[in-house]
PDB file of N, CA and C in Angstrom:
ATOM      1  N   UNK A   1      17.391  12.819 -10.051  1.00  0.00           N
ATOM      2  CA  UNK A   1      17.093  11.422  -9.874  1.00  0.00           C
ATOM      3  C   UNK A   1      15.845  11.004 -10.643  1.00  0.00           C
ATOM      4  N   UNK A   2      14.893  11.872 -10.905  1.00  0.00           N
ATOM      5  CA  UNK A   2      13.581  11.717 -11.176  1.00  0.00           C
ATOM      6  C   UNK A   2      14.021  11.260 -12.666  1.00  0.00           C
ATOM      7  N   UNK A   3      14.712  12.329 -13.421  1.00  0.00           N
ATOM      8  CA  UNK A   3      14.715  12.540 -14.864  1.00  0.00           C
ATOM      9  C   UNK A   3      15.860  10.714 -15.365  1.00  0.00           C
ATOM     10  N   UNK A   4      16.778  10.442 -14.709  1.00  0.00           N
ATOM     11  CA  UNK A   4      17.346   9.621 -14.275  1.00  0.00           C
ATOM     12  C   UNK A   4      16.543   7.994 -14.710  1.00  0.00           C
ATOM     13  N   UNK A   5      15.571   8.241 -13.561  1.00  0.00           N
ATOM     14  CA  UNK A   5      14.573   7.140 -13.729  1.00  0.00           C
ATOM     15  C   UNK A   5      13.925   7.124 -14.304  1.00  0.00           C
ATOM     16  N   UNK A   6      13.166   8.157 -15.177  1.00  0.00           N
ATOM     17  CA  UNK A   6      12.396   8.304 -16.009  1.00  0.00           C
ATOM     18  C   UNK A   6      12.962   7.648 -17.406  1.00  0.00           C
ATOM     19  N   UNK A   7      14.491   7.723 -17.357  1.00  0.00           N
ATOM     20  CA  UNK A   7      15.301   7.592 -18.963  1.00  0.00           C
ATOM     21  C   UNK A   7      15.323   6.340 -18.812  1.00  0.00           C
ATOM     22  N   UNK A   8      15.177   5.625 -17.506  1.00  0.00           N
ATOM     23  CA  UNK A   8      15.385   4.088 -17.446  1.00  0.00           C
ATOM     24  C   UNK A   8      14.203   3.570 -17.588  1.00  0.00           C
ATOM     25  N   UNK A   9      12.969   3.945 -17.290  1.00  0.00           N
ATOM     26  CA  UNK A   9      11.911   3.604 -18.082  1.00  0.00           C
ATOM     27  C   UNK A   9      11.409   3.271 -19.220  1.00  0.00           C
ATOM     28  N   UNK A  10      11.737   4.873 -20.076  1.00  0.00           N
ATOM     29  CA  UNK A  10      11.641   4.567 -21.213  1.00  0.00           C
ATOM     30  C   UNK A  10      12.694   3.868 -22.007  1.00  0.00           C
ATOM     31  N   UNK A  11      13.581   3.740 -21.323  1.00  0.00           N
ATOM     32  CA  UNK A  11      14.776   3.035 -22.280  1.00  0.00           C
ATOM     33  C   UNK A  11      14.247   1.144 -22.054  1.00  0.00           C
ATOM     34  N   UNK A  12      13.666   1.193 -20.858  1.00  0.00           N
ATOM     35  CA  UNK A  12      13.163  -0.444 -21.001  1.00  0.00           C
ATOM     36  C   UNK A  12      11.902  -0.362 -21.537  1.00  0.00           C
ATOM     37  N   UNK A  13      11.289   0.364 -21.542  1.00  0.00           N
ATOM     38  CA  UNK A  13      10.011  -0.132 -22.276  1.00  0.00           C
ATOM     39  C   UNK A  13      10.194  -0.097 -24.077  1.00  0.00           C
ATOM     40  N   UNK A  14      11.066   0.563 -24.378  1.00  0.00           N
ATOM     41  CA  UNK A  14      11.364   0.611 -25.977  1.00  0.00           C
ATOM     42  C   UNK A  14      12.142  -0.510 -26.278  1.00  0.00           C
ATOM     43  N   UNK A  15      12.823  -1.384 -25.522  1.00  0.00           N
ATOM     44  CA  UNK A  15      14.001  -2.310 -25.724  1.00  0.00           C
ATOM     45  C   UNK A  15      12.866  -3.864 -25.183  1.00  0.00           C
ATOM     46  N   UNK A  16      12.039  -3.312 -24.212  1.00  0.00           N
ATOM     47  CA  UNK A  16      11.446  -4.574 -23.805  1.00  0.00           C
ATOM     48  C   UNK A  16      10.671  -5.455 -25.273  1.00  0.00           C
ATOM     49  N   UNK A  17      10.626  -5.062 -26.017  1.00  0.00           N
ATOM     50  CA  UNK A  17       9.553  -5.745 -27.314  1.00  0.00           C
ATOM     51  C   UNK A  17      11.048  -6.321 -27.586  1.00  0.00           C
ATOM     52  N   UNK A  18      12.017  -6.369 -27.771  1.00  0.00           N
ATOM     53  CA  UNK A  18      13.292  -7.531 -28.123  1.00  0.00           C
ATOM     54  C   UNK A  18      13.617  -8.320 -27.106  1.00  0.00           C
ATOM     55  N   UNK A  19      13.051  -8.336 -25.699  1.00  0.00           N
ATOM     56  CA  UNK A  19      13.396  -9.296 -24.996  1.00  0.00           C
ATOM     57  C   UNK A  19      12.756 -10.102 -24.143  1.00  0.00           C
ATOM     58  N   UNK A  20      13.182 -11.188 -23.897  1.00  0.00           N
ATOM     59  CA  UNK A  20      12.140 -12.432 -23.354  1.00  0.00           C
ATOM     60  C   UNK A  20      11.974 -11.438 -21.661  1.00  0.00           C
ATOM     61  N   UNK A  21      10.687 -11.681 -21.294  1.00  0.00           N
ATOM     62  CA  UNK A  21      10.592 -11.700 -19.871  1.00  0.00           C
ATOM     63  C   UNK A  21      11.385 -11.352 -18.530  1.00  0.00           C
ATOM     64  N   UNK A  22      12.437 -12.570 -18.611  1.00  0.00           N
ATOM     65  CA  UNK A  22      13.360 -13.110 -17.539  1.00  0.00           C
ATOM     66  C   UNK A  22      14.557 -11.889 -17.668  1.00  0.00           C
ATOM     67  N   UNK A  23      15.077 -11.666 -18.918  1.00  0.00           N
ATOM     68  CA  UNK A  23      16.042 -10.585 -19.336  1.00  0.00           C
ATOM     69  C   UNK A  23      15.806  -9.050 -18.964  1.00  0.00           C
ATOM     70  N   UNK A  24      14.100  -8.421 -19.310  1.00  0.00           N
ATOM     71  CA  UNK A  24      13.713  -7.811 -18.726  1.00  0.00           C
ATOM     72  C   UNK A  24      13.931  -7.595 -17.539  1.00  0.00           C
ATOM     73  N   UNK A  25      13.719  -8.705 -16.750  1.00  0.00           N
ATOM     74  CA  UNK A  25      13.784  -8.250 -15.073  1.00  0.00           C
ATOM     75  C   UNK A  25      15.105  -8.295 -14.470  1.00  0.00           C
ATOM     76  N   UNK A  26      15.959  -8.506 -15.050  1.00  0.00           N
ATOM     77  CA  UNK A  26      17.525  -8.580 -14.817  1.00  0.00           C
ATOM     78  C   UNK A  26      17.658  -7.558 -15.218  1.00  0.00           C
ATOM     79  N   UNK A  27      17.659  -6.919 -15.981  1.00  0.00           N
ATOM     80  CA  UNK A  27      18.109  -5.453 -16.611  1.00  0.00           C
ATOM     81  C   UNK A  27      17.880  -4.474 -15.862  1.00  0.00           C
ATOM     82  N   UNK A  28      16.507  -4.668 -15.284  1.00  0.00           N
ATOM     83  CA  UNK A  28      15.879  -3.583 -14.675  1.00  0.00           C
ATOM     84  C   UNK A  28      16.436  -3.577 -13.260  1.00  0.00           C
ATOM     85  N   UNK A  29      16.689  -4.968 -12.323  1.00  0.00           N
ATOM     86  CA  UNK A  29      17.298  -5.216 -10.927  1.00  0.00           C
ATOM     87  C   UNK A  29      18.614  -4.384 -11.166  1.00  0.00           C
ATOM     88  N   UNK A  30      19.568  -4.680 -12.446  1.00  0.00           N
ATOM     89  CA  UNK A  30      20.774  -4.093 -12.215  1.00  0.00           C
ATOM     90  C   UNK A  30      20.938  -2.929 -12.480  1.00  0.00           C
ATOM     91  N   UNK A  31      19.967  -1.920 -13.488  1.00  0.00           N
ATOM     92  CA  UNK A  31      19.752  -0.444 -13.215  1.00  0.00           C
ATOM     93  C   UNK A  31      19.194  -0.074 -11.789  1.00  0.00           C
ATOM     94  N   UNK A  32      18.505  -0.270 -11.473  1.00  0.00           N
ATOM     95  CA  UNK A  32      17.548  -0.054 -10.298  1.00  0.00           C
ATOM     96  C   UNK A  32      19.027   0.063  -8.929  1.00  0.00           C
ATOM     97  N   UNK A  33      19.748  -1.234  -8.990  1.00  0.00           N
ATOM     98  CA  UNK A  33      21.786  -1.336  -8.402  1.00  0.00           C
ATOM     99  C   UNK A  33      21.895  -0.079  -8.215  1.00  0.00           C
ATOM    100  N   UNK A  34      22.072   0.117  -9.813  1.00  0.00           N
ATOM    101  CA  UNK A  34      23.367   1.669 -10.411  1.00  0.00           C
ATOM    102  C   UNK A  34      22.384   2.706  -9.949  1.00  0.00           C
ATOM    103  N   UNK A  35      21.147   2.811  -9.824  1.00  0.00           N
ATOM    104  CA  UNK A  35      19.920   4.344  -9.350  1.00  0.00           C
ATOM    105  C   UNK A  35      20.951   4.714  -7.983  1.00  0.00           C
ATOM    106  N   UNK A  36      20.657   3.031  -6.986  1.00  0.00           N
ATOM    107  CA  UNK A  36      20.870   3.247  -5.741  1.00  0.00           C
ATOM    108  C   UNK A  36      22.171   4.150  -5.289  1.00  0.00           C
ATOM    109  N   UNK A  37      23.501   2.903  -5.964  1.00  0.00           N
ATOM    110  CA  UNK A  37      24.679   3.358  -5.521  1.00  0.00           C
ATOM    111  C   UNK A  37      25.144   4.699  -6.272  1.00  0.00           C
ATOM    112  N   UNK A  38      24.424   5.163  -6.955  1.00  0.00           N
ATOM    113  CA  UNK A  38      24.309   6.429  -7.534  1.00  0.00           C
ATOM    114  C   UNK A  38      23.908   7.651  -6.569  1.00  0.00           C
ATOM    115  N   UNK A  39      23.014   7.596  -5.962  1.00  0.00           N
ATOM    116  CA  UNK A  39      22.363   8.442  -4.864  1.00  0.00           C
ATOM    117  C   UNK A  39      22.991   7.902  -3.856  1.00  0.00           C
ATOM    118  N   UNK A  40      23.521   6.627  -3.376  1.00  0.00           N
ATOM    119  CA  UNK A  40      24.263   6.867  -1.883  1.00  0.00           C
ATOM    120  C   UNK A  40      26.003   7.324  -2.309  1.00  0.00           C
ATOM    121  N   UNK A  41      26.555   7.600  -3.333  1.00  0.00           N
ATOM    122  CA  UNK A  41      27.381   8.016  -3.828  1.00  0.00           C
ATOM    123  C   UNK A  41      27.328   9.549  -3.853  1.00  0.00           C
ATOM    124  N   UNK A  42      26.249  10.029  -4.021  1.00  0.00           N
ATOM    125  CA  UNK A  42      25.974  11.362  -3.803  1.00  0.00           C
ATOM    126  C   UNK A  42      25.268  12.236  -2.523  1.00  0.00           C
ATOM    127  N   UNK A  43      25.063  11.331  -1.658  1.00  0.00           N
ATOM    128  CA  UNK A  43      24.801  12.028  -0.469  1.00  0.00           C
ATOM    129  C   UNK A  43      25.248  11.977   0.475  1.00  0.00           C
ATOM    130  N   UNK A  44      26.844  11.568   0.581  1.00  0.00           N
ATOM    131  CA  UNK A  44      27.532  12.033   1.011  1.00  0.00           C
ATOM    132  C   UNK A  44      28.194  13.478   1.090  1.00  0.00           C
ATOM    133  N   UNK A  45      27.899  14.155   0.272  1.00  0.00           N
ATOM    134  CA  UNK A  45      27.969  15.769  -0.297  1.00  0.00           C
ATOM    135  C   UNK A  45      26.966  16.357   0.543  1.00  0.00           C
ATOM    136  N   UNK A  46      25.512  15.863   1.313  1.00  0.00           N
ATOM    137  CA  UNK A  46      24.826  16.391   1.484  1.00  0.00           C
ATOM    138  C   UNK A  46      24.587  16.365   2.928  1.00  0.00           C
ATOM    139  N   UNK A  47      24.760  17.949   3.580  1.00  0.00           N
ATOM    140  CA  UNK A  47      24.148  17.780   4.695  1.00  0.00           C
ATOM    141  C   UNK A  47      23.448  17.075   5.707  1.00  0.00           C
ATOM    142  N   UNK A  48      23.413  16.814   6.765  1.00  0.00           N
ATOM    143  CA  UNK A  48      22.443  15.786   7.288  1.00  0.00           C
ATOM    144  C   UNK A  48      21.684  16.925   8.185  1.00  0.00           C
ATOM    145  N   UNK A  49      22.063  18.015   8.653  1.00  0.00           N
ATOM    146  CA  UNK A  49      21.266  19.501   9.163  1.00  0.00           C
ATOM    147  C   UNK A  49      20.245  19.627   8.130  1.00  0.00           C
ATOM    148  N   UNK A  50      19.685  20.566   8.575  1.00  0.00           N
ATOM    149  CA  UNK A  50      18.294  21.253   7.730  1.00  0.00           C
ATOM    150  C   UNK A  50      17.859  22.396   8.525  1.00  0.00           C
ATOM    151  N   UNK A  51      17.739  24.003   8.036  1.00  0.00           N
ATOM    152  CA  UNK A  51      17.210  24.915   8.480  1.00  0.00           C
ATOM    153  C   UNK A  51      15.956  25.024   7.566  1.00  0.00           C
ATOM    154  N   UNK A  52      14.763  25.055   8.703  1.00  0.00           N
ATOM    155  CA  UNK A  52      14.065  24.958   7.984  1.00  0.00           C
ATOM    156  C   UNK A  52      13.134  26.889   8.269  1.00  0.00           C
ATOM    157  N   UNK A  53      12.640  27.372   7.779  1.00  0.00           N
ATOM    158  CA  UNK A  53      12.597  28.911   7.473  1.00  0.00           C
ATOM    159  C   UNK A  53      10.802  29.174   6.918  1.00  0.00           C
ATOM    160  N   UNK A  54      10.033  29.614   8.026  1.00  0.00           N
ATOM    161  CA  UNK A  54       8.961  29.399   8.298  1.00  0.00           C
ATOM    162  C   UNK A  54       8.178  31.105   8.114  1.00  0.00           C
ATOM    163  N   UNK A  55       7.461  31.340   7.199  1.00  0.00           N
ATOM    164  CA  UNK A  55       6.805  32.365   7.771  1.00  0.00           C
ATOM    165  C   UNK A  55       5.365  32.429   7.362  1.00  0.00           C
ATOM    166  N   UNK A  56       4.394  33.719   7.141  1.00  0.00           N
ATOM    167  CA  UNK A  56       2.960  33.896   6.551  1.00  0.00           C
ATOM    168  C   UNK A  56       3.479  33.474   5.246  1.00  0.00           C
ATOM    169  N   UNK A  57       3.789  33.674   4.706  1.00  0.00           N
ATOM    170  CA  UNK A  57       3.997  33.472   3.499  1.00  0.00           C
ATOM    171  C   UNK A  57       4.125  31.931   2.765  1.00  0.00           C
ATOM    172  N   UNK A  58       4.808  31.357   3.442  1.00  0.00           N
ATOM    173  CA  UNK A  58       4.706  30.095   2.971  1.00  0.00           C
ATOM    174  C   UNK A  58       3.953  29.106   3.940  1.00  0.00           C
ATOM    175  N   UNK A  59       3.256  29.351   4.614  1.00  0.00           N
ATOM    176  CA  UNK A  59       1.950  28.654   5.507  1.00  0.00           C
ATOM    177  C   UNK A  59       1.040  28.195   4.200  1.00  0.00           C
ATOM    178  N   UNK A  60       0.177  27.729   4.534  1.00  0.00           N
ATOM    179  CA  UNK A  60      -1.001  26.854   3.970  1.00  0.00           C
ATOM    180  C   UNK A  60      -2.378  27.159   4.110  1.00  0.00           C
TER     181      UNK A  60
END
């Protein structure tokens, strides 16, 4: 998801110098859409449990 959003970044900030303002922020609302229904499209695959696995070792 990270790498995802990251490509939508740079893909608007390289494209933003050709476009007015208003276009900008439309572009970005309707990627920002496709991020969402992208990840609730995919977590359905995903568990809603969690074991979580505790010892010295990974303490703090």
């Amino acid at each position: 998801m990270r790498s995802e959003h990251a490509a939508i970044i740079a893909l608007s900030k390289s494209h933003s110098q050709f476009l007015d303002a208003d276009a900008v922020i439309n572009r970005m609302r309707s990627e920002h859409a496709a991020i969402i229904a992208l990840s609730k499209s995919h977590s359905q695959f995903l568990d809603a449990d969690a074991v979580i696995v505790y010892d010295q070792r990974t303490a703090l």
